[in-house]
PDB file of N, CA and C in Angstrom:
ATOM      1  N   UNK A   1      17.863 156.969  27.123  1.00  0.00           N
ATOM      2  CA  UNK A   1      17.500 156.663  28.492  1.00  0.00           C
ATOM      3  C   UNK A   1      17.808 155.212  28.820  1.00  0.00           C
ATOM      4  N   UNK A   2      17.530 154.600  28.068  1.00  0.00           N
ATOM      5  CA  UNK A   2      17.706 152.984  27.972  1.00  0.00           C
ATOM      6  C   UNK A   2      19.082 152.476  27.622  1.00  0.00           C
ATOM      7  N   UNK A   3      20.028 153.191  27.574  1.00  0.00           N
ATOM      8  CA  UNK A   3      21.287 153.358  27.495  1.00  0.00           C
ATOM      9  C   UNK A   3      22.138 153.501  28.925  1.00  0.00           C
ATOM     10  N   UNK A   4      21.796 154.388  29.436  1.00  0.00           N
ATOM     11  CA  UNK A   4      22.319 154.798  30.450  1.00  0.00           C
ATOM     12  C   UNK A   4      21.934 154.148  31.827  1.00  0.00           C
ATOM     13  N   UNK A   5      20.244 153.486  32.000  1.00  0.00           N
ATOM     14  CA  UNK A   5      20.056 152.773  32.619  1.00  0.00           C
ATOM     15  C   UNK A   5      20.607 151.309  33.012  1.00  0.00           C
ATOM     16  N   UNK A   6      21.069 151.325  31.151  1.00  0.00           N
ATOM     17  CA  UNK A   6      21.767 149.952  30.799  1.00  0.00           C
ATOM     18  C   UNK A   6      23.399 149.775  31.677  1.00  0.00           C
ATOM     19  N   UNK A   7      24.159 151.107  31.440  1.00  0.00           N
ATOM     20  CA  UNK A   7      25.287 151.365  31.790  1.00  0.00           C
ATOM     21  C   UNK A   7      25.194 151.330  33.396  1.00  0.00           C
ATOM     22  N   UNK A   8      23.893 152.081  34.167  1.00  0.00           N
ATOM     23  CA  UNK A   8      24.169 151.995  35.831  1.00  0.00           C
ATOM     24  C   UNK A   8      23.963 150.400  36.160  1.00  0.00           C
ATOM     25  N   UNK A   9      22.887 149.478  35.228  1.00  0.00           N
ATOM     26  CA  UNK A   9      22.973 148.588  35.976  1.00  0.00           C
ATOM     27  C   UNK A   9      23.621 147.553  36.159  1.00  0.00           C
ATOM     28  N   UNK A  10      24.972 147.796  35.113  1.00  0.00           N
ATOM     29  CA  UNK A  10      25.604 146.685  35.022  1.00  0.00           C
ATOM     30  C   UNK A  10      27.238 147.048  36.022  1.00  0.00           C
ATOM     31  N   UNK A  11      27.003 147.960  37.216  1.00  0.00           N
ATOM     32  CA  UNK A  11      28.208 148.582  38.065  1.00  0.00           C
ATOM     33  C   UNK A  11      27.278 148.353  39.385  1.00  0.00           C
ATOM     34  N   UNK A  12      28.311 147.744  40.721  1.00  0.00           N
ATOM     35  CA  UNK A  12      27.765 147.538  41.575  1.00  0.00           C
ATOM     36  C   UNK A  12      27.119 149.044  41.982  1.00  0.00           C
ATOM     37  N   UNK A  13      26.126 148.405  43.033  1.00  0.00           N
ATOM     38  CA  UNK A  13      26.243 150.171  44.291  1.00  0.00           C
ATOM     39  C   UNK A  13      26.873 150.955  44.468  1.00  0.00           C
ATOM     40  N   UNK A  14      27.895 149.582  45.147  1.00  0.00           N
ATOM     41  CA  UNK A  14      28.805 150.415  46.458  1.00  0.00           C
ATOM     42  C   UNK A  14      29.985 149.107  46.638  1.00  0.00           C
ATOM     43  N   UNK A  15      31.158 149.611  46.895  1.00  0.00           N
ATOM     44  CA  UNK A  15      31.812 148.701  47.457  1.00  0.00           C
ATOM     45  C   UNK A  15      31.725 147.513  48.585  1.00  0.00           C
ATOM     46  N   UNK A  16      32.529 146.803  48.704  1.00  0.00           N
ATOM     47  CA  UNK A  16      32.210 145.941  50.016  1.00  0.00           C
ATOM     48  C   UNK A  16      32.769 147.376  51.280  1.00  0.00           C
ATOM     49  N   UNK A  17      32.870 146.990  52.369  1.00  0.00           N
ATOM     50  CA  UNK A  17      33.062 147.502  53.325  1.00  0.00           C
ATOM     51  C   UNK A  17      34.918 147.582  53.791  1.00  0.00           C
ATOM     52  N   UNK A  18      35.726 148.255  54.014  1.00  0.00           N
ATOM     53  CA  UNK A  18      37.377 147.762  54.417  1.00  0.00           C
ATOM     54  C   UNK A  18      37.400 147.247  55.449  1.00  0.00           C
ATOM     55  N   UNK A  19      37.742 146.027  54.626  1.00  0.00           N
ATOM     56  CA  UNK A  19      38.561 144.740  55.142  1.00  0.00           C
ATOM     57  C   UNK A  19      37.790 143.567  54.292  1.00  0.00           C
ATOM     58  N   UNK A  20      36.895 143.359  53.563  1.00  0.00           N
ATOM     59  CA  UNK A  20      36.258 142.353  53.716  1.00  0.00           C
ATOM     60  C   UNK A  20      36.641 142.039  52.346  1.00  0.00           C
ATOM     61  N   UNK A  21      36.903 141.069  51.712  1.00  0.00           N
ATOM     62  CA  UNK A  21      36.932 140.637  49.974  1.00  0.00           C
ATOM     63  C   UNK A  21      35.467 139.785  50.049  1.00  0.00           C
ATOM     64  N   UNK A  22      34.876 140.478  48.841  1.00  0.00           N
ATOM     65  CA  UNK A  22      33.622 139.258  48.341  1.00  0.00           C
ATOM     66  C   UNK A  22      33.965 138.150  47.683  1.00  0.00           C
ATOM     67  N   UNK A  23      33.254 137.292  48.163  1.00  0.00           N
ATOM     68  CA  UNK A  23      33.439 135.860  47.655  1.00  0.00           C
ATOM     69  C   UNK A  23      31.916 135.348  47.273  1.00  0.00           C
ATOM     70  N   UNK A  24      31.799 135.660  45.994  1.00  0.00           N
ATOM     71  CA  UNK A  24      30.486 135.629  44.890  1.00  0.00           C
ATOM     72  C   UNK A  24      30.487 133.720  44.643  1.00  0.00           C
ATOM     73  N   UNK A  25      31.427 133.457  44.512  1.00  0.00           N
ATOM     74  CA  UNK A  25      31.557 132.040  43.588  1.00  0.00           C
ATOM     75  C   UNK A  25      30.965 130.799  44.974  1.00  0.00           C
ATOM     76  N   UNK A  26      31.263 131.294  45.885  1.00  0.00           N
ATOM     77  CA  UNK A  26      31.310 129.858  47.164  1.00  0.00           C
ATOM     78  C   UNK A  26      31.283 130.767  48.393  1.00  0.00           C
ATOM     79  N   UNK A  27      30.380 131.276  48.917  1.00  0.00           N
ATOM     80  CA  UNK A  27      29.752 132.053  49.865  1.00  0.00           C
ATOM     81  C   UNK A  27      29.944 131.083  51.060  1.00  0.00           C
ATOM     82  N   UNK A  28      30.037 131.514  52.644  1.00  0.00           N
ATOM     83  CA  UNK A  28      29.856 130.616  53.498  1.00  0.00           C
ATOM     84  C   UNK A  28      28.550 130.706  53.949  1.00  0.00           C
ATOM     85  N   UNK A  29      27.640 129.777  54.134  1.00  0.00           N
ATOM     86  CA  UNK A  29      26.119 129.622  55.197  1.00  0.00           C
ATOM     87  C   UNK A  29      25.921 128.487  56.008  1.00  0.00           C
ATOM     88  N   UNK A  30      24.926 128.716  56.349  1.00  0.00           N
ATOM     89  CA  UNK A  30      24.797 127.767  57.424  1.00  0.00           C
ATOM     90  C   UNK A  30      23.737 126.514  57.461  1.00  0.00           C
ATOM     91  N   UNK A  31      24.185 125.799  55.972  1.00  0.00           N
ATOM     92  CA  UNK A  31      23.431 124.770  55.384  1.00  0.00           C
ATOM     93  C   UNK A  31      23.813 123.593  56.448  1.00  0.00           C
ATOM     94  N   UNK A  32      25.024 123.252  57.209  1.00  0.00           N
ATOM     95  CA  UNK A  32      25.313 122.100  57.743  1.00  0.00           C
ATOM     96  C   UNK A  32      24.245 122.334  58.717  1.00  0.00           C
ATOM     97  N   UNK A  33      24.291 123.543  59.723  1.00  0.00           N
ATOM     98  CA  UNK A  33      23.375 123.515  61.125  1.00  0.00           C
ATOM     99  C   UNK A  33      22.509 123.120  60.529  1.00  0.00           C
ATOM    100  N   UNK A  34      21.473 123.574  59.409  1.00  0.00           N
ATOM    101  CA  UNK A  34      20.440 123.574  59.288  1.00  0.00           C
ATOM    102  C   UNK A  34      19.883 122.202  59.043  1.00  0.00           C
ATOM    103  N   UNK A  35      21.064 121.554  58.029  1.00  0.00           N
ATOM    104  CA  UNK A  35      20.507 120.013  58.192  1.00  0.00           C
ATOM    105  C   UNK A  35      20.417 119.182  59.466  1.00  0.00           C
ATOM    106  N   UNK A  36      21.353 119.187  59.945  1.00  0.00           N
ATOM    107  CA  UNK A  36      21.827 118.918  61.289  1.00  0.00           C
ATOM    108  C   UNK A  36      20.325 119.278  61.955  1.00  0.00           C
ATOM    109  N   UNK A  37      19.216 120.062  62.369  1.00  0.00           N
ATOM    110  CA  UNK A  37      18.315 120.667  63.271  1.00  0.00           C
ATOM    111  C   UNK A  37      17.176 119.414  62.342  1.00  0.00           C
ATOM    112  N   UNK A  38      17.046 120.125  61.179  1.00  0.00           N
ATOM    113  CA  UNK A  38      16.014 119.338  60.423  1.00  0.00           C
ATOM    114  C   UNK A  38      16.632 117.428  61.126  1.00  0.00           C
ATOM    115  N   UNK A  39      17.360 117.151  60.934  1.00  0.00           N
ATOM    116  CA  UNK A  39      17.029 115.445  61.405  1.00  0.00           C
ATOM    117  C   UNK A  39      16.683 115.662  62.643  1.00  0.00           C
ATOM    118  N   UNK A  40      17.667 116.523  63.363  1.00  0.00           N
ATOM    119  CA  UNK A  40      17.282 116.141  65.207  1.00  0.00           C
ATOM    120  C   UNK A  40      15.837 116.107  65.481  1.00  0.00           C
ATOM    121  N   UNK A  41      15.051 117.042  64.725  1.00  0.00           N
ATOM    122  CA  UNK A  41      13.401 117.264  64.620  1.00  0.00           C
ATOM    123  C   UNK A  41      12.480 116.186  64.123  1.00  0.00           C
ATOM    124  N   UNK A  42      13.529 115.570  63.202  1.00  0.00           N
ATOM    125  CA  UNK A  42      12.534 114.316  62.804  1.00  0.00           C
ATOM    126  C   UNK A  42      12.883 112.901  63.649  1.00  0.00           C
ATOM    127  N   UNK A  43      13.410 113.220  63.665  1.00  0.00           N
ATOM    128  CA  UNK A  43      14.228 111.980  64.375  1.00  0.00           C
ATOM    129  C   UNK A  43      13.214 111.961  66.538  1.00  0.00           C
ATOM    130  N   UNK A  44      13.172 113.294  66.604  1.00  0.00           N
ATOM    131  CA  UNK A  44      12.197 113.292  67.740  1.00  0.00           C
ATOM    132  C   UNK A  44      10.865 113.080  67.543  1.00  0.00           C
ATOM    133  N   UNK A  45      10.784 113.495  66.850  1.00  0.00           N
ATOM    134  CA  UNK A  45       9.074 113.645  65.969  1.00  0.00           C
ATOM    135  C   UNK A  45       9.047 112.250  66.107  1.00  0.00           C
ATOM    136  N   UNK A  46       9.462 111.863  65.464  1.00  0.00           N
ATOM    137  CA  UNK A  46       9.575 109.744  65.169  1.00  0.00           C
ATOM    138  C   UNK A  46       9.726 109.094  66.405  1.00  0.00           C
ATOM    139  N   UNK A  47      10.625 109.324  66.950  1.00  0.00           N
ATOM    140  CA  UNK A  47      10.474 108.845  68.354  1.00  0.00           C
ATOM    141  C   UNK A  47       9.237 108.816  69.049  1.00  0.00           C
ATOM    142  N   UNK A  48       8.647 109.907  69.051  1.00  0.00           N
ATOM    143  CA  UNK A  48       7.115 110.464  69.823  1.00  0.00           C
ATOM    144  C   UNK A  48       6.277 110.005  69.462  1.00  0.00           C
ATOM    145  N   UNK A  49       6.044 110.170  68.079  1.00  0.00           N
ATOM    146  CA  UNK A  49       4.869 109.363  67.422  1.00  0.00           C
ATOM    147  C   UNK A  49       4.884 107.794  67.701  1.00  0.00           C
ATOM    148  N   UNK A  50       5.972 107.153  67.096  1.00  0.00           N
ATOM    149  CA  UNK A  50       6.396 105.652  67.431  1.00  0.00           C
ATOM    150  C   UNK A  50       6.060 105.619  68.844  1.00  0.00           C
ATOM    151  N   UNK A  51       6.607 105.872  70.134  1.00  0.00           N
ATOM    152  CA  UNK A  51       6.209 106.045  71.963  1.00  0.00           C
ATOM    153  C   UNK A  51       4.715 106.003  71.748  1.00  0.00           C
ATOM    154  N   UNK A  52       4.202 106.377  71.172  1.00  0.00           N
ATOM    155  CA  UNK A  52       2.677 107.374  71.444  1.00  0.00           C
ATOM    156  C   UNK A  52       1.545 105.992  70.971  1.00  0.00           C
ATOM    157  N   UNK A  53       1.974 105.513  69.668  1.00  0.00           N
ATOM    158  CA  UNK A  53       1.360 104.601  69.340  1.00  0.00           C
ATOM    159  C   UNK A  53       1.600 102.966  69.959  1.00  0.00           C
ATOM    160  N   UNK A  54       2.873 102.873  70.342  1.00  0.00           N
ATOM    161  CA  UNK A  54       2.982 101.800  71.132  1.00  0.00           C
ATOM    162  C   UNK A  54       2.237 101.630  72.266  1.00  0.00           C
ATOM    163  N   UNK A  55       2.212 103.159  73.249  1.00  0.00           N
ATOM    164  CA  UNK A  55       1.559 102.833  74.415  1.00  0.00           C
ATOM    165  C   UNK A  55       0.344 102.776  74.373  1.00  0.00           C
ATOM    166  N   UNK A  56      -0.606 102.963  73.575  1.00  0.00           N
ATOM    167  CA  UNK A  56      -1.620 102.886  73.407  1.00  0.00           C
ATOM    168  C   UNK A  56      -2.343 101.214  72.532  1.00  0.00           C
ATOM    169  N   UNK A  57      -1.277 101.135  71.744  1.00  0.00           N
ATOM    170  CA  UNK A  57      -1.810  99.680  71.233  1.00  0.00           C
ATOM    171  C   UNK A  57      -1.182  98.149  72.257  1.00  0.00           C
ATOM    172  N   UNK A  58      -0.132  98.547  72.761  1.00  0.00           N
ATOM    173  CA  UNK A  58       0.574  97.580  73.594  1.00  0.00           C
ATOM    174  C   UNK A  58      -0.112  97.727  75.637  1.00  0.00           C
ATOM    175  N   UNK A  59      -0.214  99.241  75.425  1.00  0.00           N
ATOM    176  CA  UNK A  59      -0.358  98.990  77.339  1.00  0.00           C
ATOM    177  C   UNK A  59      -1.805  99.892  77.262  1.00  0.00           C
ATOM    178  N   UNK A  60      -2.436 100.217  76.752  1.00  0.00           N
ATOM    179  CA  UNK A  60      -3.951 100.995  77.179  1.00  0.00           C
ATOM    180  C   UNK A  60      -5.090  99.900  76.136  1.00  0.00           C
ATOM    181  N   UNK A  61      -4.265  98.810  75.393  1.00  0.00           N
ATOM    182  CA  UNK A  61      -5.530  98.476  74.211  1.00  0.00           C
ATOM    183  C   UNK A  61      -5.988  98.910  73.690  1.00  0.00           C
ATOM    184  N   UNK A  62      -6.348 100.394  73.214  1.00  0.00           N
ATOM    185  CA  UNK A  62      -7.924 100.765  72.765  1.00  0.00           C
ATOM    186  C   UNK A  62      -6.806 101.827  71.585  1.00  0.00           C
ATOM    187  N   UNK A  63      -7.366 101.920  70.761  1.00  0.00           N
ATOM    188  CA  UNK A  63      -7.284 102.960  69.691  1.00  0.00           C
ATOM    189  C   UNK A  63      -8.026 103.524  69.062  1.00  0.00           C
ATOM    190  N   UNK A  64      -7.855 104.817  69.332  1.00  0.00           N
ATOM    191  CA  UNK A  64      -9.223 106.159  68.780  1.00  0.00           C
ATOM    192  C   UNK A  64      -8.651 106.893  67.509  1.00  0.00           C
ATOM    193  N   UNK A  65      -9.585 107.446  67.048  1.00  0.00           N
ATOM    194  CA  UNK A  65      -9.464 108.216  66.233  1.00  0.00           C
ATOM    195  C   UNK A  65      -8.338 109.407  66.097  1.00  0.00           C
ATOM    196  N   UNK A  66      -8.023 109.887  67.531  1.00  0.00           N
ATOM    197  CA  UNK A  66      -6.671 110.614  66.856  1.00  0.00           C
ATOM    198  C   UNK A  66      -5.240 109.964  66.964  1.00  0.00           C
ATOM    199  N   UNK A  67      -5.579 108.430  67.021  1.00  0.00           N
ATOM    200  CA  UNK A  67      -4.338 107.363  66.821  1.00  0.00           C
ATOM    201  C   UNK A  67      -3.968 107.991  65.381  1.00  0.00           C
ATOM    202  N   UNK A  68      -5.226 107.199  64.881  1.00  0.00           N
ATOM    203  CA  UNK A  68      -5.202 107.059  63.102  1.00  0.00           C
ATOM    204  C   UNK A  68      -4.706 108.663  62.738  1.00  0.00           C
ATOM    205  N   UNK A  69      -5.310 109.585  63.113  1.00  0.00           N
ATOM    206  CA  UNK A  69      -5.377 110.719  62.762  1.00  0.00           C
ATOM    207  C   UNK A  69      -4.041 111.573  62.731  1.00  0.00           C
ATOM    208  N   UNK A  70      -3.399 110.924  64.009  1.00  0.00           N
ATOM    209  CA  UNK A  70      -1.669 111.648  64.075  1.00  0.00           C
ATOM    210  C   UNK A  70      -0.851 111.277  63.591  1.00  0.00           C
ATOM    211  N   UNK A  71      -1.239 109.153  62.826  1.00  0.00           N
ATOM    212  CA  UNK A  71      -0.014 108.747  62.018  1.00  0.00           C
ATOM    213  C   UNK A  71      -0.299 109.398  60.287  1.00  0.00           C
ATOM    214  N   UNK A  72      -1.333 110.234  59.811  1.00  0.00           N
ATOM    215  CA  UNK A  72      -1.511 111.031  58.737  1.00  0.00           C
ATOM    216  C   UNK A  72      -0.914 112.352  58.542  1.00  0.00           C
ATOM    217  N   UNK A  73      -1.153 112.556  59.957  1.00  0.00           N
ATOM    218  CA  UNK A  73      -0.460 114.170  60.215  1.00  0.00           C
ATOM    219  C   UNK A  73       0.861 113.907  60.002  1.00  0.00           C
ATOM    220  N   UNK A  74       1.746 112.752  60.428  1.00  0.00           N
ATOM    221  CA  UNK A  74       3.227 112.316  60.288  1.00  0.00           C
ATOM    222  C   UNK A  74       3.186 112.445  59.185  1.00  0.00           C
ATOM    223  N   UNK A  75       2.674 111.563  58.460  1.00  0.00           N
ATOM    224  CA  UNK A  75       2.673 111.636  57.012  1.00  0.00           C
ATOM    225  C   UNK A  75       3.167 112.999  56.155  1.00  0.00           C
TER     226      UNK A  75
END
């Protein structure tokens, strides 16, 4: 039994589909967008937070508790 299980699992499924060749070694994805999104996000994030704390220590004076509290959450 352990033979034969051995033998199916070392043969794909099924073929690819006609037309398509697999390319196992260097696949294409979509690692660039994804970095690319991840900075634009931080990079706003940072902006906002930085805006957020300026106007409050430079043009309102006063700093509360969810000052402190949102530059942790950045964190």
């Amino acid at each position: 039994m352990s033979l034969v299980r051995e033998l199916l699992l070392n043969f794909p499924a099924a073929g690819p589909p006609p037309g398509v060749k697999p390319n196992f070694i260097d696949p294409p994805n979509s690692r660039a967008l994804g970095l690319g999104v991840q900075i634009t996000c931080i990079a706003l994030t940072t902006l906002g937070v930085l805006s957020r704390i300026c106007v409050k220590i430079f043009v309102m004076k006063e700093v509360c508790l969810e000052d402190y509290l949102i530059l942790i959450a950045y964190v």
